[in-house]
N, C-alpha and C. Protein backbone atom coordinates (compact mmCIF):
# COMPACT_ATOMS: atom_id res chain seq x y z
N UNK A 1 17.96 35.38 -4.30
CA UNK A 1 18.19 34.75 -3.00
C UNK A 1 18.26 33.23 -3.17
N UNK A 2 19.43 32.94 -2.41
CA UNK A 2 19.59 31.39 -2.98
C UNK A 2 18.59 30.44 -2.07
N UNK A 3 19.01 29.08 -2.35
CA UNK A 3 17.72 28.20 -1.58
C UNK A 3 17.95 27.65 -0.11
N UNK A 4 17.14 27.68 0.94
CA UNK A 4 18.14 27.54 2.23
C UNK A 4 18.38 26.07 2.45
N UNK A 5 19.30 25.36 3.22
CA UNK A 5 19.67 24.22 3.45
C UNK A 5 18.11 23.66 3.77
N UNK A 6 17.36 23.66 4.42
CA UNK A 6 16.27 23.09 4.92
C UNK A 6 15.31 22.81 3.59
N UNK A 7 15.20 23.69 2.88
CA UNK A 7 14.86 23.81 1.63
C UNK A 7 15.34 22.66 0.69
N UNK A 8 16.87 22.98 0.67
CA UNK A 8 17.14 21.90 -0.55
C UNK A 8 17.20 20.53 0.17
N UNK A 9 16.93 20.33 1.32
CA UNK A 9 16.69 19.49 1.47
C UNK A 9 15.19 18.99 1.58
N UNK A 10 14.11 19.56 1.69
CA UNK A 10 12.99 18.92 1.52
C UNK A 10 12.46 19.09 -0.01
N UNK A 11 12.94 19.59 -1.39
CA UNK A 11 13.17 19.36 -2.42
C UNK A 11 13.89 18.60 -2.90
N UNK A 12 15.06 17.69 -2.32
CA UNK A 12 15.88 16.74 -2.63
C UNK A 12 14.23 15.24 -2.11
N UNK A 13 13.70 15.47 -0.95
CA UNK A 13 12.75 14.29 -0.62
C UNK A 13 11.69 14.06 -1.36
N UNK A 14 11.77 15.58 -2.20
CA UNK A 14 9.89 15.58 -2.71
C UNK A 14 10.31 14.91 -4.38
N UNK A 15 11.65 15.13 -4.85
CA UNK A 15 12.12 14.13 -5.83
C UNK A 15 12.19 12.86 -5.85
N UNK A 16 12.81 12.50 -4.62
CA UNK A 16 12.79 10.90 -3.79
C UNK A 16 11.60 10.21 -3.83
N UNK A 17 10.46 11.12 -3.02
CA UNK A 17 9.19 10.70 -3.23
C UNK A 17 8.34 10.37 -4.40
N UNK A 18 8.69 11.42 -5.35
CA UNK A 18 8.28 11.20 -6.62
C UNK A 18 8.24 9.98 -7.46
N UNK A 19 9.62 10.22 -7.45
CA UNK A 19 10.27 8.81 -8.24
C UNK A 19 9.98 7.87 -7.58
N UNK A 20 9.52 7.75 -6.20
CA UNK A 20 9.21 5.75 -5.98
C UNK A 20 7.93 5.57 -6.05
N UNK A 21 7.37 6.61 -5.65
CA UNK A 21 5.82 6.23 -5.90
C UNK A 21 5.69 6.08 -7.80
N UNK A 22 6.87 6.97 -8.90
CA UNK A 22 6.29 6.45 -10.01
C UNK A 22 7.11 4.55 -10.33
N UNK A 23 8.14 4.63 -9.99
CA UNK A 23 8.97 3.55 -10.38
C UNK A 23 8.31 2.33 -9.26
N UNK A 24 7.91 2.25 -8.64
CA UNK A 24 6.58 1.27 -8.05
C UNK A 24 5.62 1.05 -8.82
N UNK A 25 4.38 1.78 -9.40
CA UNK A 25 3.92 1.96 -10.18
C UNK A 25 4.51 1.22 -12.11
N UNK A 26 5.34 1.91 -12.21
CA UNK A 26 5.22 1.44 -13.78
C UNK A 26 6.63 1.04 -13.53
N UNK A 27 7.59 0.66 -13.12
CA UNK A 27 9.00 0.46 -13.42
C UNK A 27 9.84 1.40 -13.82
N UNK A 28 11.01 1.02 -12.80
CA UNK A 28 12.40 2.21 -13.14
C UNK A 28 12.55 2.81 -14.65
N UNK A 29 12.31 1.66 -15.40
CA UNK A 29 13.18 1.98 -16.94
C UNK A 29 11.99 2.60 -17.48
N UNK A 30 10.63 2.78 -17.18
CA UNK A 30 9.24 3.09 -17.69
C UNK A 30 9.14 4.53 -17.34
N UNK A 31 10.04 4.97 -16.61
CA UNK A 31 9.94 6.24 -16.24
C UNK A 31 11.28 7.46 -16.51
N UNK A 32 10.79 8.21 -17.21
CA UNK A 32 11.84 9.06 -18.02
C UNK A 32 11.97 10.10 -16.88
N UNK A 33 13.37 10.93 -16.80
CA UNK A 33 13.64 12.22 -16.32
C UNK A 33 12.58 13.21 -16.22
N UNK A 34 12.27 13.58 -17.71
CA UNK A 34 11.15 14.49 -17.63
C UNK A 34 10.17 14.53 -16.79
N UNK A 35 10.08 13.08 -17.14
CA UNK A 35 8.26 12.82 -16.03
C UNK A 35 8.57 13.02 -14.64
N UNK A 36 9.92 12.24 -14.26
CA UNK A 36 10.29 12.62 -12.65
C UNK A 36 10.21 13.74 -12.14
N UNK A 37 10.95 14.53 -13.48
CA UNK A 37 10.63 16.57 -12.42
C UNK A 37 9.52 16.92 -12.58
N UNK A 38 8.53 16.62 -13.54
CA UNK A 38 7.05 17.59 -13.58
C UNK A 38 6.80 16.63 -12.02
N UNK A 39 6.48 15.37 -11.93
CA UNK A 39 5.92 14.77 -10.93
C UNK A 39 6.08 15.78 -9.65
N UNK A 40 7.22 15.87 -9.86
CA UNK A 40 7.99 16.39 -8.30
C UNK A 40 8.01 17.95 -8.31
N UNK A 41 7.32 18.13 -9.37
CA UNK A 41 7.43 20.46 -9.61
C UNK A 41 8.88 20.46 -9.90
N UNK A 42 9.46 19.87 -10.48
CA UNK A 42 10.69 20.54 -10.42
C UNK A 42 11.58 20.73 -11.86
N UNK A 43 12.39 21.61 -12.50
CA UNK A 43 12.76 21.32 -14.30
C UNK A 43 13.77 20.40 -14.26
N UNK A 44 14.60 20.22 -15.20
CA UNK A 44 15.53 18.96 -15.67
C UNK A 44 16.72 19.64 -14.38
N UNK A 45 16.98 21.02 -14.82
CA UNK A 45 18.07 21.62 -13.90
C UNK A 45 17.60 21.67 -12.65
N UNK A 46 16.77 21.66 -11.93
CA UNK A 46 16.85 21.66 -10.54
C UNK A 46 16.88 19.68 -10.59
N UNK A 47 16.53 18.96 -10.93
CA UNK A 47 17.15 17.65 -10.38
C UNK A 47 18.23 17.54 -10.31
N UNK A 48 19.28 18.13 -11.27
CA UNK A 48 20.78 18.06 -11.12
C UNK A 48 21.27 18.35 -10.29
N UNK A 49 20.75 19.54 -9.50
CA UNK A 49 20.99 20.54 -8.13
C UNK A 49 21.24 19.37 -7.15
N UNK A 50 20.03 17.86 -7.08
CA UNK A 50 20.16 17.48 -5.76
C UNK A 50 20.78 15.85 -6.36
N UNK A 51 20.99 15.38 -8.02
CA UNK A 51 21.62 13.91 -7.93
C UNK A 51 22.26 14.44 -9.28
N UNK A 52 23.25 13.50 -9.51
CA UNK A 52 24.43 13.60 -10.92
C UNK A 52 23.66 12.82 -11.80
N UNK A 53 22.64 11.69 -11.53
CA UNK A 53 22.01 10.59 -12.45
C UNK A 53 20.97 10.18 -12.35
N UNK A 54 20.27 9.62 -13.30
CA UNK A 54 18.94 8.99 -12.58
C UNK A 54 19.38 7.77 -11.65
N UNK A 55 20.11 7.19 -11.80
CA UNK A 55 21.02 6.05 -11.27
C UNK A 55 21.31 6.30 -9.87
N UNK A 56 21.54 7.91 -9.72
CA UNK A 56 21.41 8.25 -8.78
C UNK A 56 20.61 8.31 -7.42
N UNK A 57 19.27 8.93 -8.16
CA UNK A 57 17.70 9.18 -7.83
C UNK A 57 17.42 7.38 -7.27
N UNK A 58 17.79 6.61 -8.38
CA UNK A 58 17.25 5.23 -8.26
C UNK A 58 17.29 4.94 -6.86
N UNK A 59 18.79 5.13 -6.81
CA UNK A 59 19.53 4.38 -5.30
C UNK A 59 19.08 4.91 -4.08
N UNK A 60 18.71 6.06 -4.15
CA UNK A 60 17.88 7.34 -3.07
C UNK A 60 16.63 6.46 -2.83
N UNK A 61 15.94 6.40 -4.12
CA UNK A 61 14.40 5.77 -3.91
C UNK A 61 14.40 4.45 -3.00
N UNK A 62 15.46 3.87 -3.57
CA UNK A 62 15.25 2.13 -2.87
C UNK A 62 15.71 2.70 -1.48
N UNK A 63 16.81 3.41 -1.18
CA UNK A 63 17.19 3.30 0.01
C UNK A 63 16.06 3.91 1.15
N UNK A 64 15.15 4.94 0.33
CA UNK A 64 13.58 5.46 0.56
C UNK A 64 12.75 4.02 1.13
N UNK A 65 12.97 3.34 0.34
CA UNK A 65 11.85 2.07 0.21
C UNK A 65 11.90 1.53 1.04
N UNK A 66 13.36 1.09 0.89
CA UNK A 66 13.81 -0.26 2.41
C UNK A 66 13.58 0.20 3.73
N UNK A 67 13.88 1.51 3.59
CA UNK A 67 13.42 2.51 5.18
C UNK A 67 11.76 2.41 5.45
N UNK A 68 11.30 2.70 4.70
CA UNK A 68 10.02 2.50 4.56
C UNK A 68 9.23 1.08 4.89
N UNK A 69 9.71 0.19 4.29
CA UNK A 69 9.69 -1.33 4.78
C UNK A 69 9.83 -1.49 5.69
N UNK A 70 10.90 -1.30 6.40
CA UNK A 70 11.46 -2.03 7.63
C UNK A 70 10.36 -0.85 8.89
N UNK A 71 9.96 0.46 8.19
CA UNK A 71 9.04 0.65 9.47
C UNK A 71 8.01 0.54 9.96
N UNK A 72 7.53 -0.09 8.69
CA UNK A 72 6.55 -0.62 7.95
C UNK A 72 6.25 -2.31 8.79
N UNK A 73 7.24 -3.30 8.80
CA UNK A 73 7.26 -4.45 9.34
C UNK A 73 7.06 -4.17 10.69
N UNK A 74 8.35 -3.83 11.46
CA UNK A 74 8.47 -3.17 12.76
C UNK A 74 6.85 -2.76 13.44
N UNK A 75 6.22 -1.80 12.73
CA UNK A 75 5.35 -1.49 13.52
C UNK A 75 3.91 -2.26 12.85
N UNK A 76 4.03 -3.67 12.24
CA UNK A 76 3.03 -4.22 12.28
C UNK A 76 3.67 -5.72 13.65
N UNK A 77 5.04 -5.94 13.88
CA UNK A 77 5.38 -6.80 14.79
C UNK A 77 4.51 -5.95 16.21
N UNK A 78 5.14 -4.62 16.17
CA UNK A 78 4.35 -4.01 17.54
C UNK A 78 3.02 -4.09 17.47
N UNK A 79 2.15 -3.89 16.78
CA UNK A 79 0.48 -3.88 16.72
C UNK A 79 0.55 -5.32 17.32
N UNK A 80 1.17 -6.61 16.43
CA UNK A 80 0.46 -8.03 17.03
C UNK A 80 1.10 -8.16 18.37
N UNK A 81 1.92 -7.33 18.75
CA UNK A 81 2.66 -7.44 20.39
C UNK A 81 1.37 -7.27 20.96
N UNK A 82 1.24 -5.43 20.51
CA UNK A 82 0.57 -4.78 21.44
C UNK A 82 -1.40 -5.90 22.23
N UNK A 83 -1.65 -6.61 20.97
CA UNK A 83 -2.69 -7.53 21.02
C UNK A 83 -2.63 -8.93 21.38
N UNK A 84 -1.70 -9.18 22.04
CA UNK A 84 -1.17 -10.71 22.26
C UNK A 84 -1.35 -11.67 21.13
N UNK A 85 -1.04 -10.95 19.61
CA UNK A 85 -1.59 -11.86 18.76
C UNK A 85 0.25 -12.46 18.13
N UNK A 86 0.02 -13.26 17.54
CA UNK A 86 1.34 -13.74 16.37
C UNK A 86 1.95 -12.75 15.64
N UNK A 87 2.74 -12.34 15.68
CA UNK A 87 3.63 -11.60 14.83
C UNK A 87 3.61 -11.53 13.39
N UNK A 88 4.27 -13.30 13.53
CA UNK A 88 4.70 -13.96 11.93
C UNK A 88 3.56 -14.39 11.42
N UNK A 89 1.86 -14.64 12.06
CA UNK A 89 1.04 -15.03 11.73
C UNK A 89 0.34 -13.84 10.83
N UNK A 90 0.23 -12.33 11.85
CA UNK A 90 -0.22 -11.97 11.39
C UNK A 90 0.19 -10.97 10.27
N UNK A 91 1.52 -10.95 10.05
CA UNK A 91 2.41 -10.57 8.71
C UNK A 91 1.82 -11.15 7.95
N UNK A 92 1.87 -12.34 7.82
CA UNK A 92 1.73 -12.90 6.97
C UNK A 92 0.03 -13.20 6.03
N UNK A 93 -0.71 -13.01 7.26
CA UNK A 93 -2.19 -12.39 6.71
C UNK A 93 -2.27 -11.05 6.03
N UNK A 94 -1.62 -10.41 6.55
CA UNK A 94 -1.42 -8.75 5.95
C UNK A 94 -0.77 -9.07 4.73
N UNK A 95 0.48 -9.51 4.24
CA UNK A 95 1.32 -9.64 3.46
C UNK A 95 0.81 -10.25 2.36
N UNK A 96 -0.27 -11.10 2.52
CA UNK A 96 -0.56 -12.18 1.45
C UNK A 96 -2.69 -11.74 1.33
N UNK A 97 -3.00 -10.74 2.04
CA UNK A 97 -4.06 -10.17 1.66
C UNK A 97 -4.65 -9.34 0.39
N UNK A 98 -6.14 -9.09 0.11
CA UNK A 98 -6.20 -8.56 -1.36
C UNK A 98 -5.81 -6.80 -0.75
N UNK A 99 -5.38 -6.46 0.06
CA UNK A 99 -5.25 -4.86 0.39
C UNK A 99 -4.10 -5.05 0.30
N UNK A 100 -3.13 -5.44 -0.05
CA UNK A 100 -1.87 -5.26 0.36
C UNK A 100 -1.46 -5.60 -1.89
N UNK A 101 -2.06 -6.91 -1.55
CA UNK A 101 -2.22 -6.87 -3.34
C UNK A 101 -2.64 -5.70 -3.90
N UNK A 102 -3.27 -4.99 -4.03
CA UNK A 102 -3.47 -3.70 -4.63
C UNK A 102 -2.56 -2.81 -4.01
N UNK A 103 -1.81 -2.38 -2.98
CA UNK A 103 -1.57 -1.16 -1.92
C UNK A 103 0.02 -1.65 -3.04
N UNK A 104 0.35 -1.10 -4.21
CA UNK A 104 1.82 -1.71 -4.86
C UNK A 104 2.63 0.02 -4.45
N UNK A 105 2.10 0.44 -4.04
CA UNK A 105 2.72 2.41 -3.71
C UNK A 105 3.17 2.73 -2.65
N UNK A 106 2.58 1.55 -1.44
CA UNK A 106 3.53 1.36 -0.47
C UNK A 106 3.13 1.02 0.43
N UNK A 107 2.93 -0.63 -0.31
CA UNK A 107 3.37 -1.81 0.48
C UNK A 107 4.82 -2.56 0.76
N UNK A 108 4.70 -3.43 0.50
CA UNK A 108 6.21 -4.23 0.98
C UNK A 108 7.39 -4.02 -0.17
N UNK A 109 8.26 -3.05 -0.51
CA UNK A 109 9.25 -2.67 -1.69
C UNK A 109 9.67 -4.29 -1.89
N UNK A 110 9.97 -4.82 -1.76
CA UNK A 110 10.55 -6.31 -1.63
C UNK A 110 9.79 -7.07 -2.97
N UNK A 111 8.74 -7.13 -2.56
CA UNK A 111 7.42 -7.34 -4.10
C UNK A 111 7.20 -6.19 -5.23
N UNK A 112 7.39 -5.05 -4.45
CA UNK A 112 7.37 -3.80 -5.47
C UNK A 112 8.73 -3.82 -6.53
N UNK A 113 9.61 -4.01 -6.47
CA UNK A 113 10.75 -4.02 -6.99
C UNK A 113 11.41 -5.33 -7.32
N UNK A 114 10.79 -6.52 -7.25
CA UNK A 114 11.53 -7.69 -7.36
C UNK A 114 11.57 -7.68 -8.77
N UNK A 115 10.61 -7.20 -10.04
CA UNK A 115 11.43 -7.27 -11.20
C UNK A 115 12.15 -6.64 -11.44
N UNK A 116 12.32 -5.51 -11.18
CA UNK A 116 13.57 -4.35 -11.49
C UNK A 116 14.58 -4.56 -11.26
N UNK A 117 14.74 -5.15 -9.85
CA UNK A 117 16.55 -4.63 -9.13
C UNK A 117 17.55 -4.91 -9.70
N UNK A 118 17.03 -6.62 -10.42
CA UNK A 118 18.54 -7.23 -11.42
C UNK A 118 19.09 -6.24 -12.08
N UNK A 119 18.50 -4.86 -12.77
CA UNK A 119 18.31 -4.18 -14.33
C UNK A 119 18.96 -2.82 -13.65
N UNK A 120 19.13 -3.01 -12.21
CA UNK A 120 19.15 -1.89 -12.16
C UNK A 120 20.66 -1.15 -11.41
N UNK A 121 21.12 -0.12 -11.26
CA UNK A 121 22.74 0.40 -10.68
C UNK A 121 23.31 -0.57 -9.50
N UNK A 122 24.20 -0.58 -9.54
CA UNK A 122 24.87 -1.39 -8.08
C UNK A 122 24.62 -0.97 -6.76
N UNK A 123 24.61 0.41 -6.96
CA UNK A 123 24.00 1.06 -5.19
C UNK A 123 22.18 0.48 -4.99
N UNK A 124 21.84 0.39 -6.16
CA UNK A 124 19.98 0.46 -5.89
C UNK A 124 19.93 -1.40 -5.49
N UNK A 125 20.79 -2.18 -6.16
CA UNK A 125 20.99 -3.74 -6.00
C UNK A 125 21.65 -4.19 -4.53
N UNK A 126 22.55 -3.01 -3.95
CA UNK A 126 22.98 -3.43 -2.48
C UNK A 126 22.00 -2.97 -1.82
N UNK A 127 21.43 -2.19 -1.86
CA UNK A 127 20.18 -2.04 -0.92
C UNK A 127 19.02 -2.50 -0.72
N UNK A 128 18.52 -3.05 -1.84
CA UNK A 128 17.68 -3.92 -1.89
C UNK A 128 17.95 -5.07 -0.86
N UNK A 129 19.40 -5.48 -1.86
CA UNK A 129 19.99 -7.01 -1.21
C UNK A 129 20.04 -6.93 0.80
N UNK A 130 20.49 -5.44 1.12
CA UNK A 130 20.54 -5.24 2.45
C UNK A 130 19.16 -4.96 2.94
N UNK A 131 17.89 -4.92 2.14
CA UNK A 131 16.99 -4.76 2.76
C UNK A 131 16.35 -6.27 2.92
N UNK A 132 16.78 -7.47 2.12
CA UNK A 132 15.90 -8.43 1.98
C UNK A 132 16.50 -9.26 3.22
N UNK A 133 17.99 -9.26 3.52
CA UNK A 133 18.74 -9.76 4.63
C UNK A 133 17.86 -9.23 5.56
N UNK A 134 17.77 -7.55 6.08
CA UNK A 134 17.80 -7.29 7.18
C UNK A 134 15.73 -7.69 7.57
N UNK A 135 15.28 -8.21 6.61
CA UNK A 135 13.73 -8.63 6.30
C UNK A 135 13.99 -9.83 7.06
N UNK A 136 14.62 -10.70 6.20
CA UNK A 136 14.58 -12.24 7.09
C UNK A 136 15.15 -12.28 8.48
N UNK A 137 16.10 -11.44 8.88
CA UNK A 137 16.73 -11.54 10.24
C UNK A 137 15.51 -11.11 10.91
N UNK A 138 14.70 -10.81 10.86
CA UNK A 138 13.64 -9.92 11.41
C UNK A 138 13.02 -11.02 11.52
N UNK A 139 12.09 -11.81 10.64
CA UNK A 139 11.49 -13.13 10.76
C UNK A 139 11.89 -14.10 11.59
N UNK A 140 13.33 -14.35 11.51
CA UNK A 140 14.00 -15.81 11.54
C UNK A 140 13.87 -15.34 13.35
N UNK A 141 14.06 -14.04 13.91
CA UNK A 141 13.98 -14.07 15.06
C UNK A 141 12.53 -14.36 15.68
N UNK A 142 11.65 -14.59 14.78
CA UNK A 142 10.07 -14.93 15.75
C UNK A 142 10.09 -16.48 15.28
N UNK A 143 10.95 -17.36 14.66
CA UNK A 143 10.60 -18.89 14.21
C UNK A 143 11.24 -19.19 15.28
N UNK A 144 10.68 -20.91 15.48
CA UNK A 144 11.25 -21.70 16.60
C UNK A 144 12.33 -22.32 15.58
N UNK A 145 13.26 -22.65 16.91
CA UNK A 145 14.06 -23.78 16.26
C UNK A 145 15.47 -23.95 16.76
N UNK A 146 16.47 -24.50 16.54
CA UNK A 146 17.38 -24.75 17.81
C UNK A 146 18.68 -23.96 17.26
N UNK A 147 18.82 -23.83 16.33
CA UNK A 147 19.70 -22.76 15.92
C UNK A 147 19.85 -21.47 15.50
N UNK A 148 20.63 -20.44 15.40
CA UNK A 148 20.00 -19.20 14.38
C UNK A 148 20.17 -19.82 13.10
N UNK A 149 20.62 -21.16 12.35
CA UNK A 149 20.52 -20.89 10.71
C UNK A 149 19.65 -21.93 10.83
N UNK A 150 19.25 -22.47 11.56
CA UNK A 150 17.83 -23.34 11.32
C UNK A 150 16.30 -22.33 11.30
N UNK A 151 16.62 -21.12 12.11
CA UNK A 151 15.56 -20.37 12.12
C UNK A 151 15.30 -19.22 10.85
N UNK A 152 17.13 -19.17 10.26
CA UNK A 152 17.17 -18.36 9.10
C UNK A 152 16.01 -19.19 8.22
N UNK A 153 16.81 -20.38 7.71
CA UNK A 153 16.30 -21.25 6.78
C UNK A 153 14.79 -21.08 6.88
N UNK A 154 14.15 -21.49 7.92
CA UNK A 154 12.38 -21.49 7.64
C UNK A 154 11.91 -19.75 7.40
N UNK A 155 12.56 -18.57 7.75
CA UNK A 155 12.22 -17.70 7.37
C UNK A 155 12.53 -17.06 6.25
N UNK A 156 13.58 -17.79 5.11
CA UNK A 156 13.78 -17.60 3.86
C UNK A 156 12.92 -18.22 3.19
N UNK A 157 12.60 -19.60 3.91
CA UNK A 157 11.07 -20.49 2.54
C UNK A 157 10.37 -19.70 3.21
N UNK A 158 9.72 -19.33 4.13
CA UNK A 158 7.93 -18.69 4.44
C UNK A 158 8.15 -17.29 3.80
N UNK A 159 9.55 -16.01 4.08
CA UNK A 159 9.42 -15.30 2.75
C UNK A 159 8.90 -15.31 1.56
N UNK A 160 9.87 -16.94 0.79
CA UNK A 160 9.62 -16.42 -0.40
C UNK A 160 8.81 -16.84 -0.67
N UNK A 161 8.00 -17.37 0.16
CA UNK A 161 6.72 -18.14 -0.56
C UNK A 161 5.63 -16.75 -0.25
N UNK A 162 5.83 -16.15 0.04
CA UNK A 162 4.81 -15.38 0.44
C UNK A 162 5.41 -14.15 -1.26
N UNK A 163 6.19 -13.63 -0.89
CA UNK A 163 7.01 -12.84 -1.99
C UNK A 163 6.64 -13.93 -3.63
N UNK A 164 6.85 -14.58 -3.13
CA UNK A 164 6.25 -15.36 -4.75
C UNK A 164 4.96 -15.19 -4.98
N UNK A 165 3.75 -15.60 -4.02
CA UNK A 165 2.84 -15.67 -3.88
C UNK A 165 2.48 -14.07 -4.74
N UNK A 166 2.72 -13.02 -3.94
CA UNK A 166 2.20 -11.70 -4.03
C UNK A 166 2.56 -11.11 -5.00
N UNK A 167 3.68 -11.42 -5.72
CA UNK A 167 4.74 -11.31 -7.25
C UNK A 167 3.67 -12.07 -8.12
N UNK A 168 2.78 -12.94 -7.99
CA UNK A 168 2.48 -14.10 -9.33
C UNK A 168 0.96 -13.33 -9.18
N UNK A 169 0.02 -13.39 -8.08
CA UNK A 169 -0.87 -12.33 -8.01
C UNK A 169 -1.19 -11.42 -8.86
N UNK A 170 -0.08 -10.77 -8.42
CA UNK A 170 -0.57 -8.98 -8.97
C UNK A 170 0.00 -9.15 -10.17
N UNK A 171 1.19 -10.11 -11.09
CA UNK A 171 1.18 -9.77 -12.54
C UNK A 171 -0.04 -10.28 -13.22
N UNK A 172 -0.93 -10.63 -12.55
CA UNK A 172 -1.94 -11.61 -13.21
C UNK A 172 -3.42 -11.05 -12.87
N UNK A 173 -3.18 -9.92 -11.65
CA UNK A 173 -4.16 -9.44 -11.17
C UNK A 173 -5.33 -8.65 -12.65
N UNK A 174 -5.00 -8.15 -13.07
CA UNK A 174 -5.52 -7.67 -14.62
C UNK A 174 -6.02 -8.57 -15.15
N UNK A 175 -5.49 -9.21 -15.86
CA UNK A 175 -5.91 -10.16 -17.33
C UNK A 175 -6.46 -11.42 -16.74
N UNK A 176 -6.40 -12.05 -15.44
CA UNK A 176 -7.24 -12.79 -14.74
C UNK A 176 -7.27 -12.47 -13.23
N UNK A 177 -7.86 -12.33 -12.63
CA UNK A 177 -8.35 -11.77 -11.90
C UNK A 177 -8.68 -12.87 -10.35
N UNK A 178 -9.50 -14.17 -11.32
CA UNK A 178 -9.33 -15.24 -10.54
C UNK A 178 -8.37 -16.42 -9.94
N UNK A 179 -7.73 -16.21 -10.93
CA UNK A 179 -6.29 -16.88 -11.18
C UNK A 179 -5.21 -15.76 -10.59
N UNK A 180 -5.60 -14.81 -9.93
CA UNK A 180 -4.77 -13.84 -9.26
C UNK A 180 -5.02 -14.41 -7.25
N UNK A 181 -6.42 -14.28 -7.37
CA UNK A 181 -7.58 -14.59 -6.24
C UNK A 181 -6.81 -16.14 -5.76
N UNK A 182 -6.39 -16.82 -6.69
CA UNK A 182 -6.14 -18.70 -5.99
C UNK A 182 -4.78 -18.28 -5.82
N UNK A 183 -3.96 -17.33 -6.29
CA UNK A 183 -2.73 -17.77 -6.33
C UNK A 183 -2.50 -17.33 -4.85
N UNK A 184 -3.01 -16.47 -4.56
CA UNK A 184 -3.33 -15.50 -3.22
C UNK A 184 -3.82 -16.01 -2.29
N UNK A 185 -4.78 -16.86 -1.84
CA UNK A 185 -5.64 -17.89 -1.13
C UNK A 185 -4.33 -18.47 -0.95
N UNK A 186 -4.32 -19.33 -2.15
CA UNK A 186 -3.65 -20.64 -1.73
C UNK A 186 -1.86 -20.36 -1.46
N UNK A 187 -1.50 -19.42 -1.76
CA UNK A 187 -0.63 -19.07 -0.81
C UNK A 187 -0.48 -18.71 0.86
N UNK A 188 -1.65 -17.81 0.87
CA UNK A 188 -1.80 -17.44 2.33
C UNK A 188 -1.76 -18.94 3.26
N UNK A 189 -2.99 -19.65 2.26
CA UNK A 189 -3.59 -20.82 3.10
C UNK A 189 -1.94 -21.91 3.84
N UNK A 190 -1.33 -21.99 2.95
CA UNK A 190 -0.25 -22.60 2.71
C UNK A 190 1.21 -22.00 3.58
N UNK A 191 1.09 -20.98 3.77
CA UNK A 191 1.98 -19.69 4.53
C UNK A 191 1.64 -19.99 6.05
N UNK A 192 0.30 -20.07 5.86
CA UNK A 192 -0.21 -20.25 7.54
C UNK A 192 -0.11 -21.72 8.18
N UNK A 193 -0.01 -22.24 7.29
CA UNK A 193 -0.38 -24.01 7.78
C UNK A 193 1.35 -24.24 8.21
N UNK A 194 2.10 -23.49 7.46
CA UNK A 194 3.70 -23.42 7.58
C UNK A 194 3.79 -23.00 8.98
N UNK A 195 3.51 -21.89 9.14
CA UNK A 195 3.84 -21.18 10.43
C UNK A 195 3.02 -21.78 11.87
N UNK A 196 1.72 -22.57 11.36
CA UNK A 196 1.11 -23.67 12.45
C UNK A 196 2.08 -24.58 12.69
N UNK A 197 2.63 -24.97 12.07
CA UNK A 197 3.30 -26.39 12.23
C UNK A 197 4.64 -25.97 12.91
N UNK A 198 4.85 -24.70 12.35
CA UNK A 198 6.61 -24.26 13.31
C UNK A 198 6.12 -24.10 14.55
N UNK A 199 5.20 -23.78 15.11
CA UNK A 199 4.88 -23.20 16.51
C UNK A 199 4.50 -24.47 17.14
């Protein structure tokens, strides 16, 4: 009896899933086929069933990710609605916190994947690229300022300073620990004094 549509499709997600929670974790190229199907219960031939490549899988995962992100942002903008608090303030406490520094399995893909994407297929690199656009349009709409590319602009520096911030962190989080701790502080500290001064 063959497999029913509903089926191969929640075995096509539990592959999806697999692979980003490992390629978050240790990196795309760090993670072989094999390991993807045991992860996911599944043999070499049933992955073929649902992608032609890992290249394939890749582009699934990110496009997994960015979905994930963006519902991820979205419903931390609604929480600071729902509390009359700052939006961009309090992203940015979340974003640049030690829970979010450890949470690399699914927190913000944006930091999870910023070394990979260069290395990686053209479908997994447009989605990214369409997830980091549709990130700042999201921002640039809570900054003041008298234009939309004056409001882009301050929400591309308070990004990447935050995305830098949380990128320099966690490669350092291991082998120093404290020097993970300042880079993190003094980013946040620095993120916020930004977003005081726009308001």
């Amino acid at each position: 009896m063959g497999v029913s549509k509903r089926q191969a499709i929640e075995n096509k997600e539990a592959i999806v899933t697999a692979a980003e929670k490992l390629f978050r974790e240790r990196g795309v190229a760090d993670v072989g086929l094999s390991e993807l199907t045991k992860a996911a219960g599944f043999t070499q031939g049933g992955f073929y069933n649902h992608f032609k490549s890992k290249d394939a899988l890749v582009a699934a995962a990110m496009d997994k990710a960015m979905e994930d992100g963006a519902n991820l942002l979205l419903a931390g903008f609604d929480a600071a609605h729902a509390k009359a608090a700052d939006p961009m303030r309090q992203y940015a406490e979340w974003y640049l916190s030690t829970e979010h520094l450890a949470n690399i399995e699914s927190g913000c893909p944006l930091t999870a994947y910023a070394g990979d994407v260069r290395r990686l297929g053209p479908e997994a690199r447009q989605s990214y690229a369409h997830g980091l656009s549709w990130n700042i349009d999201q921002l640039a709409a809570l900054m003041d300022g008298e234009s939309p590319q004056e409001k882009r602009k301050k929400a591309v520096t308070l990004f990447s300073q935050m995305v830098g911030s949380l990128v320099l962190s966690r490669a350092v989080a291991e082998a120093a620990p404290a020097l993970a701790e300042e880079v993190l502080d003094d980013g946040r500290r620095q993120v916020l004094q930004a977003i005081a001064g726009a308001a």
